[in-house]
N, C-alpha and C. Protein backbone atom coordinates (compact mmCIF):
# COMPACT_ATOMS: atom_id res chain seq x y z
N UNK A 1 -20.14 21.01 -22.15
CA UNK A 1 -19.49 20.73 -20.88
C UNK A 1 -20.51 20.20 -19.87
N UNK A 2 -21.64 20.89 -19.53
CA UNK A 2 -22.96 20.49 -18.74
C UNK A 2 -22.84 18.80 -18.84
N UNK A 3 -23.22 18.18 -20.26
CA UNK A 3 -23.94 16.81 -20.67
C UNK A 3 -22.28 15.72 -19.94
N UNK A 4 -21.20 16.67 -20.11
CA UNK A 4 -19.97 15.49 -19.24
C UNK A 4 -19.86 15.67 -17.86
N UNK A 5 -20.46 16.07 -17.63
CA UNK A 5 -20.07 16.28 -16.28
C UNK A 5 -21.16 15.40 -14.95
N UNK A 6 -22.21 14.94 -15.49
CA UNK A 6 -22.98 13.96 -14.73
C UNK A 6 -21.85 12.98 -15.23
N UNK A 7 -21.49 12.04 -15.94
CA UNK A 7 -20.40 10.69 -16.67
C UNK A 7 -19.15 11.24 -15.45
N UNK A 8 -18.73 12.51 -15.65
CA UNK A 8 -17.41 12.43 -14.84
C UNK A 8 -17.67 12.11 -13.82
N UNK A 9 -18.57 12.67 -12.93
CA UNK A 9 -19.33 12.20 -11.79
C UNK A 9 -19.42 10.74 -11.03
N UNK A 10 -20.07 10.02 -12.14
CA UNK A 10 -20.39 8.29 -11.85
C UNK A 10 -19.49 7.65 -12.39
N UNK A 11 -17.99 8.10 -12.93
CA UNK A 11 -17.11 7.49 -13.15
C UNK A 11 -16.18 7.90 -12.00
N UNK A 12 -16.11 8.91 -11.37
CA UNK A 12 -15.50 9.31 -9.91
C UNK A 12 -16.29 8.26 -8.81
N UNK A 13 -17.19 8.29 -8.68
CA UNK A 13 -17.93 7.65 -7.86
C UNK A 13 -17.62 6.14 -8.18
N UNK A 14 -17.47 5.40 -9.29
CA UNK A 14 -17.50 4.48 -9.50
C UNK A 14 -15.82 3.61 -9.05
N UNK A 15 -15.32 4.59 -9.75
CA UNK A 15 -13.59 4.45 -9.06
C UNK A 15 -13.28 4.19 -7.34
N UNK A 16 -14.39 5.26 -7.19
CA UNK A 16 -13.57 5.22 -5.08
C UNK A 16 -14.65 4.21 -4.81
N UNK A 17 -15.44 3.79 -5.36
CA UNK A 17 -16.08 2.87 -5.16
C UNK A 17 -15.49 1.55 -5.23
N UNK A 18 -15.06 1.13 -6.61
CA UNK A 18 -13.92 0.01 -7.01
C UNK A 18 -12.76 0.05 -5.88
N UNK A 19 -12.51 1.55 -5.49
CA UNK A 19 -10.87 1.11 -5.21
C UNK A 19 -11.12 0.50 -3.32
N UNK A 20 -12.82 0.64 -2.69
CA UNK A 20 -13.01 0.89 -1.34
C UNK A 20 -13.36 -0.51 -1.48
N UNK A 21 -13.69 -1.45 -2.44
CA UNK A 21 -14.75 -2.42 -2.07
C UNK A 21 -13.58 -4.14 -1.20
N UNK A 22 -12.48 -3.64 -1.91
CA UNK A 22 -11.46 -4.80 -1.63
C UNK A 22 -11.20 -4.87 -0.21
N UNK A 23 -10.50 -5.96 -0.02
CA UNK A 23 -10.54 -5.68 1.58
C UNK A 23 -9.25 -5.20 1.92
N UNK A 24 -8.20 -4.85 1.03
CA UNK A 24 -7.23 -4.30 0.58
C UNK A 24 -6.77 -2.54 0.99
N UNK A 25 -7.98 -2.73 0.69
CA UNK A 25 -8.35 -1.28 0.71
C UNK A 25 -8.58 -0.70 2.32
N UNK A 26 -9.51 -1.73 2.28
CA UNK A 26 -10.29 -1.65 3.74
C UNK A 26 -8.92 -1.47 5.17
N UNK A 27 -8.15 -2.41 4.83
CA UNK A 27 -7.20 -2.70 5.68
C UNK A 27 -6.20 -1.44 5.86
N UNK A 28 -5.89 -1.12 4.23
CA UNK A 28 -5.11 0.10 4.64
C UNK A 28 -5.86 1.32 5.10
N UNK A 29 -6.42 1.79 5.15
CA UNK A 29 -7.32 3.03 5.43
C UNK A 29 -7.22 3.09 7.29
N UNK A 30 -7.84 1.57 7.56
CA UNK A 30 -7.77 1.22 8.78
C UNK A 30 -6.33 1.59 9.63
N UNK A 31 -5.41 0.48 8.89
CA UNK A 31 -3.93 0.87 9.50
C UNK A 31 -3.47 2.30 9.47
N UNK A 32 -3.48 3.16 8.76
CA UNK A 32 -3.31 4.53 8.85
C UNK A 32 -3.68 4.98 9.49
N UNK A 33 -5.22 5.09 9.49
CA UNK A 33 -6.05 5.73 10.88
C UNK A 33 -5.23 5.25 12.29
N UNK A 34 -5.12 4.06 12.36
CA UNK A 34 -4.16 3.79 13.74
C UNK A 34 -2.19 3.77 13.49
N UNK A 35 -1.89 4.82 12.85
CA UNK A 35 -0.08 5.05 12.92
C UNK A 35 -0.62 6.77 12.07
N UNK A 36 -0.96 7.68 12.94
CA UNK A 36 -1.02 8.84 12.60
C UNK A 36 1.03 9.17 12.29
N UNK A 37 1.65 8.54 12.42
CA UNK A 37 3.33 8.64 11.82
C UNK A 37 3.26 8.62 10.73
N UNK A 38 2.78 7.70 9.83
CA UNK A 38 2.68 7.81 8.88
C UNK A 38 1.71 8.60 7.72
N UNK A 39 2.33 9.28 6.98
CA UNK A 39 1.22 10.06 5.97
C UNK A 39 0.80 9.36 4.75
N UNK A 40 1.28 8.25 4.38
CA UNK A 40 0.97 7.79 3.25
C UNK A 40 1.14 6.26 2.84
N UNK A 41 0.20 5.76 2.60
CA UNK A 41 0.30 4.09 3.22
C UNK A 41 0.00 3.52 1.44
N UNK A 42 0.87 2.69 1.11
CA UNK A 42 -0.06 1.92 -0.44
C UNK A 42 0.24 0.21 -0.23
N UNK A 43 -0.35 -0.61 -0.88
CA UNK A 43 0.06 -2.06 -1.06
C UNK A 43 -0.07 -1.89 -2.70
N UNK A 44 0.59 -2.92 -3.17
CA UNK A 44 1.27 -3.28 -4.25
C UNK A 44 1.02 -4.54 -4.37
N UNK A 45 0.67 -4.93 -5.23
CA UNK A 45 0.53 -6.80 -5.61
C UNK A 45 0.22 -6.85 -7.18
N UNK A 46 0.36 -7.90 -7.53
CA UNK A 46 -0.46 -8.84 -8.97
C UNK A 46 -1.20 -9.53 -8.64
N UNK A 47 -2.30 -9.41 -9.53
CA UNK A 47 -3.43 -9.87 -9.43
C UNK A 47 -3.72 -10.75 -10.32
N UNK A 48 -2.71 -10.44 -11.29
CA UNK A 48 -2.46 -11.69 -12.79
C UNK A 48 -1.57 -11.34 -13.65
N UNK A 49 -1.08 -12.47 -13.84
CA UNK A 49 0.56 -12.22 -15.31
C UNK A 49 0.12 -10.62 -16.14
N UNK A 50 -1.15 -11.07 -16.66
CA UNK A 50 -1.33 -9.99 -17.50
C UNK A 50 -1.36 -8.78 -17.36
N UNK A 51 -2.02 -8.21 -15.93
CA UNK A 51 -2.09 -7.10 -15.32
C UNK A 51 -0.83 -6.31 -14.60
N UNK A 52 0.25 -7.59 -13.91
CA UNK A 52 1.33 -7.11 -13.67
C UNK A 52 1.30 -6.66 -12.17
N UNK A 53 2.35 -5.83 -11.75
CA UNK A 53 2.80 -5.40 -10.67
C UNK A 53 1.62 -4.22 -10.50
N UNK A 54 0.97 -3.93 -9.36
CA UNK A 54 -0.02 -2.68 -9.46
C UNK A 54 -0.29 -2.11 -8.36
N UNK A 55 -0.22 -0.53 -7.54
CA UNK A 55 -1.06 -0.26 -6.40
C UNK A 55 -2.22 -0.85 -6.50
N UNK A 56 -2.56 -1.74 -5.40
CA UNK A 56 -4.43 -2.21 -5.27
C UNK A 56 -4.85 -1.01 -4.64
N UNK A 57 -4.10 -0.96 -3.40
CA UNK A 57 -4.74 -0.08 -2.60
C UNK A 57 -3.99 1.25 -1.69
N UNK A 58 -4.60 1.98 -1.50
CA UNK A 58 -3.65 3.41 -0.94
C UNK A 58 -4.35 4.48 -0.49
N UNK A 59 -4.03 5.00 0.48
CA UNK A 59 -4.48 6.30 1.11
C UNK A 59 -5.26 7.13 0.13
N UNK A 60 -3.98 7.51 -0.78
CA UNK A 60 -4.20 8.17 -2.03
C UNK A 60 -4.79 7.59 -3.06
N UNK A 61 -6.10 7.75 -3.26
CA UNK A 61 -6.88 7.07 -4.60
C UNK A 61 -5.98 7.05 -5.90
N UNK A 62 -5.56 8.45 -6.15
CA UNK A 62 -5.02 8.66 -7.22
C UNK A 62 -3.80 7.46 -7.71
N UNK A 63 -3.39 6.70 -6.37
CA UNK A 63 -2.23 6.02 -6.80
C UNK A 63 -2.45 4.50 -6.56
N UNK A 64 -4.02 3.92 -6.70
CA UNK A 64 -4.50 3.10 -7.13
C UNK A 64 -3.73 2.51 -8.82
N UNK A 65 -3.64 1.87 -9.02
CA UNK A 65 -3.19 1.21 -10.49
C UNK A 65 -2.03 1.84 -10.81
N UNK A 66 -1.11 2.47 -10.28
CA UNK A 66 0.13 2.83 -11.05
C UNK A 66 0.85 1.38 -10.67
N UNK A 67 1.32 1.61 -11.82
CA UNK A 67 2.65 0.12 -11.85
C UNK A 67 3.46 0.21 -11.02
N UNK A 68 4.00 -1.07 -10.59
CA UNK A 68 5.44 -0.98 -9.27
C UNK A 68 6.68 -0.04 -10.25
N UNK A 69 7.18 0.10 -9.27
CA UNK A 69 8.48 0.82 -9.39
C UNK A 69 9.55 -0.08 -9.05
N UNK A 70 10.92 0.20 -9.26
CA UNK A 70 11.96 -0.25 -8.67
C UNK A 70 11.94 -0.13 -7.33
N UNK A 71 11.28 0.27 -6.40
CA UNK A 71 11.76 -0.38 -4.47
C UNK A 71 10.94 -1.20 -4.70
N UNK A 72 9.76 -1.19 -5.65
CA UNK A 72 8.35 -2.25 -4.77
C UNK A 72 9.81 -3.62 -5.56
N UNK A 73 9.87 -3.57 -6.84
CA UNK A 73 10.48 -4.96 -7.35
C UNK A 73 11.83 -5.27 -6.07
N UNK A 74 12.51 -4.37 -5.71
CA UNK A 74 14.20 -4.53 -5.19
C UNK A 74 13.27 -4.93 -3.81
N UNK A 75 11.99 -4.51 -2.99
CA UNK A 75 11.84 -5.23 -1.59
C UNK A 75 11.23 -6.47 -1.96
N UNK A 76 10.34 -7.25 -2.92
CA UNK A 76 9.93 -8.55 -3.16
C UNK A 76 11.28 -8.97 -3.72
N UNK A 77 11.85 -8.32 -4.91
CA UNK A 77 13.38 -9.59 -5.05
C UNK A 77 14.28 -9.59 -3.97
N UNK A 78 15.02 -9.24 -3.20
CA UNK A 78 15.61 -9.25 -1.81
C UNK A 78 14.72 -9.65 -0.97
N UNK A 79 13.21 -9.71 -0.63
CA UNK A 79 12.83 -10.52 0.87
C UNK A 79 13.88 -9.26 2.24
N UNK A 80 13.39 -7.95 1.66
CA UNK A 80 13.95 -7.06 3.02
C UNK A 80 13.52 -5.66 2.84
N UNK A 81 13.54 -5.07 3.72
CA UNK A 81 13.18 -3.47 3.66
C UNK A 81 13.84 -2.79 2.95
N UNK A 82 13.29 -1.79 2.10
CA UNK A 82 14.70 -0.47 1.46
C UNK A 82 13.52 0.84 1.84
N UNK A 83 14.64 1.46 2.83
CA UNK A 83 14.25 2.91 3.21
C UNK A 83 14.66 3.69 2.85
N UNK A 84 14.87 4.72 2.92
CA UNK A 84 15.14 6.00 1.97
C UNK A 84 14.69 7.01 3.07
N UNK A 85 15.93 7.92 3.11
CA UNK A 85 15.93 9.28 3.57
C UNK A 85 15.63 10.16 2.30
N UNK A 86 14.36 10.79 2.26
CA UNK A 86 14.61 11.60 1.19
C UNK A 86 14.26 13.29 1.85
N UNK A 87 13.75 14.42 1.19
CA UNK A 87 14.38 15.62 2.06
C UNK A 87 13.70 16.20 3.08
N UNK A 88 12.19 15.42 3.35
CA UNK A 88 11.63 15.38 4.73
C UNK A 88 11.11 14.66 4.71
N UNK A 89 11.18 13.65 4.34
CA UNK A 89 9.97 12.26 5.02
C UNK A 89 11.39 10.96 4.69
N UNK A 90 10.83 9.99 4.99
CA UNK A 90 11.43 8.60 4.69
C UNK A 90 10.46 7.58 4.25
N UNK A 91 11.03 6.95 3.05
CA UNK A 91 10.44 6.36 2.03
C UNK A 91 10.74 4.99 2.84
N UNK A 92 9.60 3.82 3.08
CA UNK A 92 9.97 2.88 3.35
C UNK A 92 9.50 1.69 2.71
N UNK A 93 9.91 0.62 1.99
CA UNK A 93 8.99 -0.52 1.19
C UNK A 93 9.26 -1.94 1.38
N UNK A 94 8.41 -2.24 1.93
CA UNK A 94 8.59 -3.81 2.43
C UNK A 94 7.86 -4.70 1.74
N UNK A 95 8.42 -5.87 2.06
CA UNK A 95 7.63 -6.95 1.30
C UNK A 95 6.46 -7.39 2.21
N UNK A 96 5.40 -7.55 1.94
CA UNK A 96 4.46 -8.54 2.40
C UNK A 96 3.85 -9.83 2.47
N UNK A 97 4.00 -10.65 3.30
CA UNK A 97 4.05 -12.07 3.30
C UNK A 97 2.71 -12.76 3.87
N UNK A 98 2.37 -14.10 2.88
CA UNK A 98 1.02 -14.53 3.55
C UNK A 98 1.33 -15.46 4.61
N UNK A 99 0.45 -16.30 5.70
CA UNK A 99 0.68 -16.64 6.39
C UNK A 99 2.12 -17.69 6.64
N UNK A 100 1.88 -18.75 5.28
CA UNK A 100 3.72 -19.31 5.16
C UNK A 100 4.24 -18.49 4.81
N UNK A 101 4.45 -17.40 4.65
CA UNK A 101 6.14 -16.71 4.85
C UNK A 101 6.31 -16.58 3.28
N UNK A 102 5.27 -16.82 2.07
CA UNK A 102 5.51 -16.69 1.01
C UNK A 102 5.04 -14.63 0.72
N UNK A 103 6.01 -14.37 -0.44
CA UNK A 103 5.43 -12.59 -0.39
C UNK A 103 4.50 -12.95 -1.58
N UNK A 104 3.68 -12.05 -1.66
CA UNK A 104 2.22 -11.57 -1.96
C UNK A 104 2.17 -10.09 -2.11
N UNK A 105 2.69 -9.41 -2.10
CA UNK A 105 3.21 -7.70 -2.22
C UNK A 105 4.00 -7.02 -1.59
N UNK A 106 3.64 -5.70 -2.05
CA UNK A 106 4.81 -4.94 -1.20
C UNK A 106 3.61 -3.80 -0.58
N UNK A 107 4.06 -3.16 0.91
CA UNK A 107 3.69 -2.09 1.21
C UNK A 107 4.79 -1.15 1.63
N UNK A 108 4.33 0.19 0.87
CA UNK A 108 5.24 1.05 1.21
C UNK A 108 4.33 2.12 1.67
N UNK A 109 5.28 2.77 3.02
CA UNK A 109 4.96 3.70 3.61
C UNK A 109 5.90 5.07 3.90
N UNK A 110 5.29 6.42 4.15
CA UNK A 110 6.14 7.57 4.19
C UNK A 110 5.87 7.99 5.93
N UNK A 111 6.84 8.01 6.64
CA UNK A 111 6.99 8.74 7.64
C UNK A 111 7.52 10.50 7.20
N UNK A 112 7.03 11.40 8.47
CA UNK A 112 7.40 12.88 8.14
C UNK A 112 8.43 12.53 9.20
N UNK A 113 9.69 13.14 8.38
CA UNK A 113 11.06 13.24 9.54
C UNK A 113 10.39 14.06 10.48
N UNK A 114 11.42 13.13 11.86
CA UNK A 114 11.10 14.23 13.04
C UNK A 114 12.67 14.13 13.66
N UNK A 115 12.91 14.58 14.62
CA UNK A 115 13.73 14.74 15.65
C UNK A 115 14.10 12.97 16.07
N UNK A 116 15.33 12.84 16.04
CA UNK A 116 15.61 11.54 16.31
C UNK A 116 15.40 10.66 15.56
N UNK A 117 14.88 10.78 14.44
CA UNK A 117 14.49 9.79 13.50
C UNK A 117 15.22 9.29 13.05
N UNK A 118 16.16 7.77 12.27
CA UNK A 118 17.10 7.34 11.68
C UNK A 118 16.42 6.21 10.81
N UNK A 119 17.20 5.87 10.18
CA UNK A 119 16.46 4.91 8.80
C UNK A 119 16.52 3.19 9.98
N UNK A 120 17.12 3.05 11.10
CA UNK A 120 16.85 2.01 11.36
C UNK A 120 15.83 1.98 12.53
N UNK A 121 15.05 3.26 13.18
CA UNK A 121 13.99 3.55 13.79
C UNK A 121 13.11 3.58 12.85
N UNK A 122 13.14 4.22 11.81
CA UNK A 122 11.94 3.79 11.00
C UNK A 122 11.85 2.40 10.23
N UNK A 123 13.19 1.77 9.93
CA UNK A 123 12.63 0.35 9.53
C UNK A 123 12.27 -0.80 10.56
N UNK A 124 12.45 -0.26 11.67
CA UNK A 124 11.48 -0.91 12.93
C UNK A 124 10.13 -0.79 12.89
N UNK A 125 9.83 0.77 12.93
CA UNK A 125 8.30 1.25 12.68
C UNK A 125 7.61 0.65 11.65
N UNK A 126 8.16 0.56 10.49
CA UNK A 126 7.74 0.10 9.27
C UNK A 126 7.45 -1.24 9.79
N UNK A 127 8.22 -2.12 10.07
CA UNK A 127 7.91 -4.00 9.86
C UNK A 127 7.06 -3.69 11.26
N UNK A 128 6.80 -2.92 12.16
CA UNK A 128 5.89 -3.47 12.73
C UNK A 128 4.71 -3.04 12.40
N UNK A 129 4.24 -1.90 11.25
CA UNK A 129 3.22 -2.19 10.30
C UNK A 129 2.75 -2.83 9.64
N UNK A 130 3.61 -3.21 8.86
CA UNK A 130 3.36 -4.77 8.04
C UNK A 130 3.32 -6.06 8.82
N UNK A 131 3.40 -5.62 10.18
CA UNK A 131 3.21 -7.22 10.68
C UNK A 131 1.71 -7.32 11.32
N UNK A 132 1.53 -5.97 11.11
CA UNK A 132 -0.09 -5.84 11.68
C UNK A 132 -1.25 -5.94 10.30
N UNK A 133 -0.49 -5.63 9.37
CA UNK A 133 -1.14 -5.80 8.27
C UNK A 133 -1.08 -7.59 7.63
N UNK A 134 0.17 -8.06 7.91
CA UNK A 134 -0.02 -9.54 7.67
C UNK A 134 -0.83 -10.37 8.54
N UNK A 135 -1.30 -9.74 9.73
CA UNK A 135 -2.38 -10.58 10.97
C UNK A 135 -3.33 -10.29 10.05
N UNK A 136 -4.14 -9.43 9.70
CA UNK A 136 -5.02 -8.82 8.79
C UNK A 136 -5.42 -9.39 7.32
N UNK A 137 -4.12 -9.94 7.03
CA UNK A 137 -4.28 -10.23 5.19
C UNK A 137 -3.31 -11.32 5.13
N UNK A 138 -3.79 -12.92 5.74
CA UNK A 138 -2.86 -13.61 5.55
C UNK A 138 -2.77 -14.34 4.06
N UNK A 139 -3.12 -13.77 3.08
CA UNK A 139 -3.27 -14.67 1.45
C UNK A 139 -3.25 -13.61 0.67
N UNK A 140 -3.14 -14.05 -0.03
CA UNK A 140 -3.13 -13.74 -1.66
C UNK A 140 -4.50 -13.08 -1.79
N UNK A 141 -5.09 -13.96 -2.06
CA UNK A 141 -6.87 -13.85 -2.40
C UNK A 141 -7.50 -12.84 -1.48
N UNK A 142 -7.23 -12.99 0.10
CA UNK A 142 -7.50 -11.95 0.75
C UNK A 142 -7.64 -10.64 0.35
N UNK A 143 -6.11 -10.35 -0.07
CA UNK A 143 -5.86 -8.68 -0.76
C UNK A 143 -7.16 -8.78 -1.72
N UNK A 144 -7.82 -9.11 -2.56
CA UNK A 144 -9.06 -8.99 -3.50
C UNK A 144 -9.96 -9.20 -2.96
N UNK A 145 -10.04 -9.67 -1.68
CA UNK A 145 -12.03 -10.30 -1.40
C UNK A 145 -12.46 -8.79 -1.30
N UNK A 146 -14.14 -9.37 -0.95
CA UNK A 146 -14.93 -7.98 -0.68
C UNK A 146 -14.50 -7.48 0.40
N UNK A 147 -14.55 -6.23 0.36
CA UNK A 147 -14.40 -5.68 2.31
C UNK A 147 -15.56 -5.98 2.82
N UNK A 148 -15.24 -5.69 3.94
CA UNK A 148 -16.92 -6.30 4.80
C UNK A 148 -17.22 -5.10 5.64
């Protein structure tokens, strides 16, 4: 156990390393820090046919590389928000668009229900996240450069 545990180490290190270096990354970490509403921020994109639909980037390391799901596919095929009341937070997933108006991923975010909250107050809140995140990441290529 001793001789794995330096490897688990520099393969941990190497991961939050990979998952911090994009500017992808960079951006979401940022946007969160400024919408304390939200607890949980990811983007979603392809990066190539082969690789497919994928978290690039997210609050949560752990949910780096999981494959899209059905909201990330249903908000890029529709071009619209799908929110979700679920039993204390609200699930929200939007598409993300580069500067022409073409999508390039999806970001989905979790608000904690509060008092007054309704799915069309939070799909306000939501697009005006992603519209701060599209000033931020107007391309494709963007989502992959280095962070700086």
């Amino acid at each position: 156990m001793r001789n794995r545990l330096p490897l688990f180490l520099a393969l941990t290190v190497l991961v939050s390393a990979n998952a911090a270096e994009i500017r992808a990354q960079k951006v979401v970490a940022e946007i969160k820090a400024a919408h304390p509403e939200i607890t949980g921020l990811e983007l979603a994109a392809t990066r190539s046919e082969q690789e497919g639909c994928k978290t690039i980037a997210a609050t949560e390391v752990k949910e780096i590389g999981e494959k899209c799901d059905k909201d990330e596919f249903t908000a890029m095929k529709t071009n619209q928000p799908l929110v979700e009341r679920e039993k204390d937070e609200f699930d929200a997933t939007l598409p993300l668009h580069d500067a022409s108006g073409k999508i390039i991923g999806t970001v989905g975010m979790d608000f904690k229900a509060g008092s007054g909250q309704t799915l069309e107050t939070v799909t306000r809140q939501a697009k005006q996240i992603v519209s701060e995140l599209e000033k931020r990441i107007t391309s494709k290529e963007q989502l992959f450069q280095a962070a700086k």
